[in-house]
N, C-alpha and C. Protein backbone atom coordinates (compact mmCIF):
# COMPACT_ATOMS: atom_id res chain seq x y z
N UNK A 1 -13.79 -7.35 2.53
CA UNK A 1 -12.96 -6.35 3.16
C UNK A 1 -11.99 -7.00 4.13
N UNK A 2 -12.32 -8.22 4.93
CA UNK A 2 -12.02 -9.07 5.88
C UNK A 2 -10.36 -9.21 4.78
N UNK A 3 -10.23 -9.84 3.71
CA UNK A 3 -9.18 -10.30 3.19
C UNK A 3 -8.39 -8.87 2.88
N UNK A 4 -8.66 -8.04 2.09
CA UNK A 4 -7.33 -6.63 2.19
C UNK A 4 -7.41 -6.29 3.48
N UNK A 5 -8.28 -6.21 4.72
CA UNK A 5 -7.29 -6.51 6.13
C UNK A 5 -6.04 -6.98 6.46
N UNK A 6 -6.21 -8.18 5.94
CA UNK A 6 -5.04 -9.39 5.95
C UNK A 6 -3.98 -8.88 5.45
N UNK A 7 -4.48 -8.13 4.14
CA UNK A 7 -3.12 -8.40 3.37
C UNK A 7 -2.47 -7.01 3.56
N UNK A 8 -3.28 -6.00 4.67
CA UNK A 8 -2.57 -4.92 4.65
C UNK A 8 -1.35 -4.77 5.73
N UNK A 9 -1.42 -6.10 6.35
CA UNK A 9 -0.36 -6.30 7.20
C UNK A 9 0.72 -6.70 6.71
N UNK A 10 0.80 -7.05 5.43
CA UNK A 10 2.44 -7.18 5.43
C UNK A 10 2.88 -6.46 4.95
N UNK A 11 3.28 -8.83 6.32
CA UNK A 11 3.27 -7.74 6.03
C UNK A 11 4.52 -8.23 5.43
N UNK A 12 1.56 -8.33 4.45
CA UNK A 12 2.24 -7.03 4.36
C UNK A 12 3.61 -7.29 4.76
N UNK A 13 3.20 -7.53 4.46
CA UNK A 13 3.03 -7.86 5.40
C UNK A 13 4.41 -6.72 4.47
N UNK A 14 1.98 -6.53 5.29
CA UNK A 14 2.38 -6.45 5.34
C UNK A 14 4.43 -6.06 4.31
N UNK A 15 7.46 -6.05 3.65
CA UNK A 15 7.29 -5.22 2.82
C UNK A 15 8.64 -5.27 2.85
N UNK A 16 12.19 -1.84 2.31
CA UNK A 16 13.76 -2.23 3.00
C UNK A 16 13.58 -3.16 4.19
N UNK A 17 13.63 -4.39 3.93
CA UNK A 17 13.65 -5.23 5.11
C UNK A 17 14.64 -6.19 5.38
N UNK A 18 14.90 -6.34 6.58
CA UNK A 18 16.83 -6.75 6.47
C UNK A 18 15.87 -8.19 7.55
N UNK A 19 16.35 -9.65 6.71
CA UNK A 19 16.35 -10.99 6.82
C UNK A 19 17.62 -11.29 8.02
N UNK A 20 16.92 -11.59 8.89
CA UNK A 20 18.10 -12.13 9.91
C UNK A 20 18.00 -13.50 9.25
N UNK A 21 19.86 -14.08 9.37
CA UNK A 21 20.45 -15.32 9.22
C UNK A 21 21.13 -15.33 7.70
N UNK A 22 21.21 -16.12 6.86
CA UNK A 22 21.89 -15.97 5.69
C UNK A 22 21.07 -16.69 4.58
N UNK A 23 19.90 -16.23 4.97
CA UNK A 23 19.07 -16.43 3.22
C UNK A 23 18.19 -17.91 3.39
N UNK A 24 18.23 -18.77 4.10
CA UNK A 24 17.35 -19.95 4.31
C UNK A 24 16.07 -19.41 4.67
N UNK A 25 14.93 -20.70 4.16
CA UNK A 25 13.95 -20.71 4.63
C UNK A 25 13.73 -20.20 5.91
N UNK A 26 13.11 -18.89 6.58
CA UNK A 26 12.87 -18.45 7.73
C UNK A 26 11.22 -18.53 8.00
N UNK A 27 10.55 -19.31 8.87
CA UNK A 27 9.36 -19.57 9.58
C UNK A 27 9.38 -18.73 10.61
N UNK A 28 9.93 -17.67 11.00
CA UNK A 28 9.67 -16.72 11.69
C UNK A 28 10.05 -17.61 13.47
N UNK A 29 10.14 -18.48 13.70
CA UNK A 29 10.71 -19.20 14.91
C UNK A 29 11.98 -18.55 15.92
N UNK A 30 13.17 -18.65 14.83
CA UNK A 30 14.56 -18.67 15.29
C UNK A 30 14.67 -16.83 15.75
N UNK A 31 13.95 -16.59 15.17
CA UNK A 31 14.13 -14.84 15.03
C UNK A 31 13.35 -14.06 16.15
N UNK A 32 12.06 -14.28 16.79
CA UNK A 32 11.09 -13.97 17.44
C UNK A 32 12.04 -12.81 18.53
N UNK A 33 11.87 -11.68 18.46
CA UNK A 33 12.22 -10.86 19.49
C UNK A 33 11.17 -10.14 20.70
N UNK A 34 11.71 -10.55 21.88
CA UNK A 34 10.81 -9.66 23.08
C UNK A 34 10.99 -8.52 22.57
N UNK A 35 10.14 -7.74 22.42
CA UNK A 35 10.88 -6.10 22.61
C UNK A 35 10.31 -5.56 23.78
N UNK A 36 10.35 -5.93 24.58
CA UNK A 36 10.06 -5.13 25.98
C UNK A 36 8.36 -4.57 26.17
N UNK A 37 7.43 -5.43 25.67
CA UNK A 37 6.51 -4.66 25.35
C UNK A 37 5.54 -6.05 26.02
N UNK A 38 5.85 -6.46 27.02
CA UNK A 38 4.99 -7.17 27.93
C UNK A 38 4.82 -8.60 27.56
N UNK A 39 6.23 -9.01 26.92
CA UNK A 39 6.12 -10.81 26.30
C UNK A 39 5.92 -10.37 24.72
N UNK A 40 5.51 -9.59 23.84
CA UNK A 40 4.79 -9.41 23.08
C UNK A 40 6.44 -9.45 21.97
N UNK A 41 6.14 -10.37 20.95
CA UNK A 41 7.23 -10.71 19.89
C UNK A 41 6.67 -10.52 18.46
N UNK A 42 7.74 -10.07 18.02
CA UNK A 42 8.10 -9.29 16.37
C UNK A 42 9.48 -10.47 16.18
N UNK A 43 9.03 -10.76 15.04
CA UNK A 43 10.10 -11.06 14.15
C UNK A 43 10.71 -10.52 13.37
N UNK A 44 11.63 -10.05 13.74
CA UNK A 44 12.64 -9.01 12.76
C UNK A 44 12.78 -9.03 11.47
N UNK A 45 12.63 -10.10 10.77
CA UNK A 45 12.53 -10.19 9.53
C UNK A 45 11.34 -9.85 8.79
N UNK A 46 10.59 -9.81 9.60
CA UNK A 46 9.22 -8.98 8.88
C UNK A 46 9.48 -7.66 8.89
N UNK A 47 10.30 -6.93 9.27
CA UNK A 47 10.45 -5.49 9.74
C UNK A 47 11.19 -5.17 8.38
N UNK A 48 9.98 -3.93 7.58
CA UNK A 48 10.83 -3.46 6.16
C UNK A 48 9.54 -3.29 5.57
N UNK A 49 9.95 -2.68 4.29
CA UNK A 49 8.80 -2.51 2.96
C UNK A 49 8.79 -3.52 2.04
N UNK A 50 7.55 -4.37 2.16
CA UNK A 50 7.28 -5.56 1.17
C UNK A 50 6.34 -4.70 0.13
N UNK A 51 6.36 -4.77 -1.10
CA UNK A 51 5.46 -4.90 -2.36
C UNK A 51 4.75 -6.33 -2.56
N UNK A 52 3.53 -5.63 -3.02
CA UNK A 52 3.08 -7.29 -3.38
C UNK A 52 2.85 -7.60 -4.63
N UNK A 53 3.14 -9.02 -5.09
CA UNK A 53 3.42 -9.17 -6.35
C UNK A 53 2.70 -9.73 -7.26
N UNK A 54 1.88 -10.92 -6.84
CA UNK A 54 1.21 -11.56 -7.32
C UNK A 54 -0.12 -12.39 -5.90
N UNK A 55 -1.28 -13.12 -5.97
CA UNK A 55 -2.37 -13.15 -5.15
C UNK A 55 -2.77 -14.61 -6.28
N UNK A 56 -3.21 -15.82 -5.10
CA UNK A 56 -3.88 -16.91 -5.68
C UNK A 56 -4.93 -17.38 -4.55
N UNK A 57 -5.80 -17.79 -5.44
CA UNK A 57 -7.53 -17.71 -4.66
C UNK A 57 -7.38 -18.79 -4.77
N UNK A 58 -7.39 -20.03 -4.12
CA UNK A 58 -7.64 -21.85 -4.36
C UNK A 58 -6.82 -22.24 -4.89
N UNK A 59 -5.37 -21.63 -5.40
CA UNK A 59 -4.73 -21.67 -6.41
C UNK A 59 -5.12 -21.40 -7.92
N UNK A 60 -5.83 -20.72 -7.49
CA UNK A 60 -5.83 -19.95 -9.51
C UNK A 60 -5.86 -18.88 -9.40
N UNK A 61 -5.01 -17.86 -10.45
CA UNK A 61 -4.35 -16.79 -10.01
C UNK A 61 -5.87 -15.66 -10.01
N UNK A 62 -5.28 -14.68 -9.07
CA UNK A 62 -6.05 -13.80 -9.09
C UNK A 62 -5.67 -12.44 -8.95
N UNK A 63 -6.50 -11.31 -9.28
CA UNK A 63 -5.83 -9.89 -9.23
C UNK A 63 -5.38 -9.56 -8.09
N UNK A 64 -4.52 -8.29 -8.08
CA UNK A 64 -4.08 -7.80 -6.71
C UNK A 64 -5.48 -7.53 -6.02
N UNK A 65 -6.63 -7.19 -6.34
CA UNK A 65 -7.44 -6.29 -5.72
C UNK A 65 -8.43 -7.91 -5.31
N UNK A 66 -8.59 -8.67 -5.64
CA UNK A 66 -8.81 -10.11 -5.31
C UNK A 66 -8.32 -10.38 -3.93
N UNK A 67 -7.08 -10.71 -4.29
CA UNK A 67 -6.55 -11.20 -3.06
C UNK A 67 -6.72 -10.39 -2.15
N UNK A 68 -6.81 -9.22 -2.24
CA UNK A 68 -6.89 -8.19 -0.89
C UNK A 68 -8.29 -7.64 -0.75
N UNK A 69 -9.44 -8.38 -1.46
CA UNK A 69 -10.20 -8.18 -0.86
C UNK A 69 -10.50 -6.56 -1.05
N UNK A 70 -10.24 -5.74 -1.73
CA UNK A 70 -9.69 -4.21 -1.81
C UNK A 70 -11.14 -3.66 -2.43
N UNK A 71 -11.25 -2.59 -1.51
CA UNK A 71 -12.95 -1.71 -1.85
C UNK A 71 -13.17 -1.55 -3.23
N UNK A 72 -11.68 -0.94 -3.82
CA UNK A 72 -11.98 -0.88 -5.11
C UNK A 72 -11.27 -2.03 -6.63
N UNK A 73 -12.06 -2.31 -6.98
CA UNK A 73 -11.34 -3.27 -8.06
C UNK A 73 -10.14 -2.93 -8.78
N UNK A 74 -10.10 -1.46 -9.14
CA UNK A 74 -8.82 -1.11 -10.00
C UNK A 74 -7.60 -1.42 -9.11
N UNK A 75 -7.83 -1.43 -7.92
CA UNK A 75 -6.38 -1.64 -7.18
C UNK A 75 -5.07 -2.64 -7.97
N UNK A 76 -4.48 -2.09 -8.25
CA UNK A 76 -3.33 -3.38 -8.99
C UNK A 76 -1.86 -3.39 -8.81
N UNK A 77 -1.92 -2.82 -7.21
CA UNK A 77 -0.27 -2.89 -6.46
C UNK A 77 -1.04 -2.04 -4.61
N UNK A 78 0.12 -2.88 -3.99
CA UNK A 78 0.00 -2.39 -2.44
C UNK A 78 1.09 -2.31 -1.74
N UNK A 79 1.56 -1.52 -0.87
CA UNK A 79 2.80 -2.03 -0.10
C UNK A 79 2.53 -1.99 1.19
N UNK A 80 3.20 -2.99 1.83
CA UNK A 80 2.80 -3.17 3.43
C UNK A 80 4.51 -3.20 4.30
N UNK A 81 4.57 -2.92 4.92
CA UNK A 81 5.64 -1.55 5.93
C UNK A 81 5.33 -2.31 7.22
N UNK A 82 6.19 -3.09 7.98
CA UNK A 82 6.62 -3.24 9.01
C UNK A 82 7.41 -3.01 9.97
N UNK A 83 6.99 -1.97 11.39
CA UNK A 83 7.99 -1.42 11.38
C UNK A 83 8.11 -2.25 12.98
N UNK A 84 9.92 -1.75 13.68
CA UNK A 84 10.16 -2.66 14.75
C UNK A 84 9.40 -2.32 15.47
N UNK A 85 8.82 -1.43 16.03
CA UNK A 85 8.19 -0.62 17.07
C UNK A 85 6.85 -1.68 17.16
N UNK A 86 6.30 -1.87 16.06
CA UNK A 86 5.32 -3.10 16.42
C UNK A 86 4.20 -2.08 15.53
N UNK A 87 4.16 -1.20 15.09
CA UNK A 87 3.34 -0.40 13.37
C UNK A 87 3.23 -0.96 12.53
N UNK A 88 2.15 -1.00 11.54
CA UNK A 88 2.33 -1.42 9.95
C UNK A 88 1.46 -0.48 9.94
N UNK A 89 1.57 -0.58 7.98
CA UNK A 89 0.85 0.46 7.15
C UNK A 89 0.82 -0.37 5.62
N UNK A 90 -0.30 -0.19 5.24
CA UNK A 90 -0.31 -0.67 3.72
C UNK A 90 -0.88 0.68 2.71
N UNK A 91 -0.88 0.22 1.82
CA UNK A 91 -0.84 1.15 1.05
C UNK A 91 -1.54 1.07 -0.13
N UNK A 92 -2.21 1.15 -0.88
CA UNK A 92 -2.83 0.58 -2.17
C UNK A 92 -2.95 1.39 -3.21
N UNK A 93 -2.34 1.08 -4.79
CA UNK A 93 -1.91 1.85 -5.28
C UNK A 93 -3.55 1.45 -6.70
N UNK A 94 -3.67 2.82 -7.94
CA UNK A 94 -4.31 2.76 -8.59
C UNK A 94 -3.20 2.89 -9.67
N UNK A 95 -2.32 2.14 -10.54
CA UNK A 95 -1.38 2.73 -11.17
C UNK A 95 -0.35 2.93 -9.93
N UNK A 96 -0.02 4.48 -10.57
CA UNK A 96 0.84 5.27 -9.67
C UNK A 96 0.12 5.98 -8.19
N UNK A 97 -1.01 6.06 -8.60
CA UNK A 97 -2.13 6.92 -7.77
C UNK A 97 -2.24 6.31 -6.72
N UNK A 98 -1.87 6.41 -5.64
CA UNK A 98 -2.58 6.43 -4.33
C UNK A 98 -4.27 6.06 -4.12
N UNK A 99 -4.61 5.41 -3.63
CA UNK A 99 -5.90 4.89 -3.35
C UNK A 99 -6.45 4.56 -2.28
N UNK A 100 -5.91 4.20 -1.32
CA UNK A 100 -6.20 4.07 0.63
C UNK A 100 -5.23 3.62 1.03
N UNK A 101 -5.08 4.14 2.37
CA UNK A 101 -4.05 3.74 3.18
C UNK A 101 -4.59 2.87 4.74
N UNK A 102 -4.17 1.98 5.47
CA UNK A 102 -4.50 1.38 6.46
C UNK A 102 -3.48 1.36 7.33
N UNK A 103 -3.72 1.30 8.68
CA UNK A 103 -3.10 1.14 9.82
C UNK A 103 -3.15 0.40 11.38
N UNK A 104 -2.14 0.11 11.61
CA UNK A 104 -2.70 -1.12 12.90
C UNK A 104 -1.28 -0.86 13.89
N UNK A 105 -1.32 -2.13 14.44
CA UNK A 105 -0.34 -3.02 15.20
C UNK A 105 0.05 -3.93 14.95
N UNK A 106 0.94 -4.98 14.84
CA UNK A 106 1.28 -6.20 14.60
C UNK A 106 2.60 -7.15 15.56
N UNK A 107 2.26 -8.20 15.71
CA UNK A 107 2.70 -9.10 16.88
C UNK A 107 3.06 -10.29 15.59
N UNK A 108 4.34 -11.19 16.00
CA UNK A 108 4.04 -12.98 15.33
C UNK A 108 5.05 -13.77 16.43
N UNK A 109 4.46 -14.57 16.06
CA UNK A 109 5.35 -15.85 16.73
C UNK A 109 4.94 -17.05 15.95
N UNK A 110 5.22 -18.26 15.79
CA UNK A 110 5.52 -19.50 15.52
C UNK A 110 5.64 -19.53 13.70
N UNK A 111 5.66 -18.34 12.96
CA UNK A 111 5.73 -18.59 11.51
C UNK A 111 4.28 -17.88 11.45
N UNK A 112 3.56 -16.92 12.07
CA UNK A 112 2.30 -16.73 12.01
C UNK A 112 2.89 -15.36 12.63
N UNK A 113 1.78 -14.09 11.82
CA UNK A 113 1.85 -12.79 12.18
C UNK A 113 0.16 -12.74 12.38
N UNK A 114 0.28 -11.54 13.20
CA UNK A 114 -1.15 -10.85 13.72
C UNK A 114 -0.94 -9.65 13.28
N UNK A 115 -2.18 -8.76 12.88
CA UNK A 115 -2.13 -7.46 12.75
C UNK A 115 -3.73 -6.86 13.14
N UNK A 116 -3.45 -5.79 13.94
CA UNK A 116 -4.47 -5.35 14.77
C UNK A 116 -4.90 -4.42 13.88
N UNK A 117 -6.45 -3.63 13.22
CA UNK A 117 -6.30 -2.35 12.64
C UNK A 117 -6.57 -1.41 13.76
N UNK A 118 -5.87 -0.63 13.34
CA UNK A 118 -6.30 0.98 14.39
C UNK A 118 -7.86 1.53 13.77
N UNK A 119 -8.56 1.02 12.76
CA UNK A 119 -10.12 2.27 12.59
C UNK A 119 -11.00 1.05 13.33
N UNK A 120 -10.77 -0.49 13.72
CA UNK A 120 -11.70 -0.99 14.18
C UNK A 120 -11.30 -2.01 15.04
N UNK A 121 -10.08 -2.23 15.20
CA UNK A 121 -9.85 -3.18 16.22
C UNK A 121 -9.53 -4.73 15.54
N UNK A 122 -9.81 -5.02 14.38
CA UNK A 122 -10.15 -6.12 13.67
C UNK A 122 -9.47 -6.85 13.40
N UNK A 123 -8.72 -7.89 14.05
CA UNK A 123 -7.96 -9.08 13.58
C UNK A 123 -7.64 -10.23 12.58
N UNK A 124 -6.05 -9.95 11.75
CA UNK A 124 -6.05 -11.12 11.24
C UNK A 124 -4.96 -11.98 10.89
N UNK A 125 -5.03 -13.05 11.16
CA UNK A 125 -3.57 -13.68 11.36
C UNK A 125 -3.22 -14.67 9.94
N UNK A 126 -1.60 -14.82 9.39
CA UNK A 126 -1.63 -15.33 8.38
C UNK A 126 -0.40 -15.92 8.83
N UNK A 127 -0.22 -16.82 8.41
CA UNK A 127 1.17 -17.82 7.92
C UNK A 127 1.86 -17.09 6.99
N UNK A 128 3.39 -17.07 7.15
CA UNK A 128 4.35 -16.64 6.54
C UNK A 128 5.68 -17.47 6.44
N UNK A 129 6.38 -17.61 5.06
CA UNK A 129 7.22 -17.86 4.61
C UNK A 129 8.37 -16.64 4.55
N UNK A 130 9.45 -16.73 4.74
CA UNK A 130 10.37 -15.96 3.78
C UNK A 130 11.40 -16.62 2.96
N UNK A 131 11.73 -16.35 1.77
CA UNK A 131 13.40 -16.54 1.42
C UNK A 131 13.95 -16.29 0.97
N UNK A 132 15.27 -15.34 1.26
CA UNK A 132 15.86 -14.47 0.59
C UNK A 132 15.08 -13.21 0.67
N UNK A 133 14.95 -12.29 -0.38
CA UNK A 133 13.60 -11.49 -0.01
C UNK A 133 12.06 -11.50 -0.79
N UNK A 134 11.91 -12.66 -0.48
CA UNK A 134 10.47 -12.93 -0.99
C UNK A 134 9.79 -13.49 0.43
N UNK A 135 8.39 -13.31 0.12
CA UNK A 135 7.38 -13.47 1.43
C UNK A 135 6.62 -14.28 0.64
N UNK A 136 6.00 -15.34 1.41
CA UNK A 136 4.63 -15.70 1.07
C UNK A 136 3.45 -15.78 2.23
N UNK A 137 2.43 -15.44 2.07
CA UNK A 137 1.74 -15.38 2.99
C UNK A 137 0.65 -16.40 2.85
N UNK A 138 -0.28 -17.04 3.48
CA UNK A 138 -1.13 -17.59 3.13
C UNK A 138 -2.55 -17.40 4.80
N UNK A 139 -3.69 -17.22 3.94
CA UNK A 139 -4.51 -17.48 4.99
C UNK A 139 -5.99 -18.03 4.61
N UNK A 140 -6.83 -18.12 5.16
CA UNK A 140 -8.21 -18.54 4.66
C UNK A 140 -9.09 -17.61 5.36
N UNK A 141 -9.90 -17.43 4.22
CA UNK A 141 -11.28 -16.14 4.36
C UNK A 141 -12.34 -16.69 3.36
N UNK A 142 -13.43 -16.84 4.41
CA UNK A 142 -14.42 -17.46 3.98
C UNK A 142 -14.02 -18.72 3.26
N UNK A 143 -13.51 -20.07 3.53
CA UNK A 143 -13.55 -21.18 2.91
C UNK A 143 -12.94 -20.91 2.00
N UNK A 144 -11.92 -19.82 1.42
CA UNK A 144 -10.96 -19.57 0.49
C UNK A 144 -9.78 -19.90 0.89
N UNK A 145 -8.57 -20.32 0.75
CA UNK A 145 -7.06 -20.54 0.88
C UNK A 145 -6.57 -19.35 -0.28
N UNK A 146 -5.95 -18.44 0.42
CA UNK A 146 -5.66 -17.25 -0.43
C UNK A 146 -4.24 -17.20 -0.35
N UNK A 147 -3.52 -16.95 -1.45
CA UNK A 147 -1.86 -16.92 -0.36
C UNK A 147 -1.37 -15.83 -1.46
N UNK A 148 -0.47 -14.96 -0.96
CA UNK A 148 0.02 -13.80 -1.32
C UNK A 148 1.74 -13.75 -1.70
N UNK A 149 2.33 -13.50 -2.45
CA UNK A 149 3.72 -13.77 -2.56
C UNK A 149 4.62 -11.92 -2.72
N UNK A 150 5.03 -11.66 -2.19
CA UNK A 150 5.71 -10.30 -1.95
C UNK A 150 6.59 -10.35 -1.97
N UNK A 151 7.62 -9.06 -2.26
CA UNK A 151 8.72 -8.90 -2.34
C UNK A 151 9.12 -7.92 -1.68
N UNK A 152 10.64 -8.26 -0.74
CA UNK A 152 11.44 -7.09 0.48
C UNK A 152 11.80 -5.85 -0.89
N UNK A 153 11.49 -4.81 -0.26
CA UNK A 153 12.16 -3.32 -1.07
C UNK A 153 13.09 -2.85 -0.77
């Protein structure tokens, strides 16, 4: 469950998301915004609707519902919603069908996002890529290297 935590942040990461700068490799560094919320920084480029596309366990591919760790196995699409305010939301789809939804907070700085959940408090932080509008995420759960590759909507 610990890993679709993760991945319900993109964010998710976590997910219409407008890329500050002109399309280079972004590590989330150059971008980092105060928003007035006590030191506490969002990277603007995470801010938008990512889909996720594909999930690799050690590097060998694995299902959507794999990588996320997801209650139910049929899961085989999610979207994760970043919003500026410092919100996310993921989403997990059965097909077309709706299947659970999650919710938190989320903070990043150095190329690394946090996302808080709102039903338990539960933390988890991942490394992020962007370029152009693709994401990659990567983190480790349980002695796994899991990394997630998404796409801006």
């Amino acid at each position: 469950m610990a890993t679709f935590k993760r991945m319900s942040l993109l964010a998710v990461i976590v997910g219409a998301m407008v890329v500050v700068g002109c399309g280079g490799l972004d590590f989330g560094d150059d971008d980092d915004d105060n928003n007035g919320d006590n030191g506490v920084t969002r990277d603007q480029a995470l801010v938008g609707t990512w889909q996720l596309d594909s999930a690799t366990i050690n590097g060998q591919t694995a299902t959507i519902a794999e990588g996320m760790d997801a209650a139910n196995p049929a899961v085989d699409g999610a979207t994760f919603t970043f919003a500026a305010d410092g919100h996310w939301t993921t989403t997990e789809y059965v097909g077309q069908d709706l299947d659970c939804t999650h919710a938190g907070t989320w903070t990043s700085s150095g190329g690394a996002f946090t996302v808080t959940f709102f039903a338990d408090q539960d933390q988890d932080t991942m490394l992020y890529q962007i370029t152009g509008n693709q994401m990659t995420c990567t983190f480790v759960e349980s002695g796994n290297t899991i990394v997630l590759t998404l796409t801006r909507q």
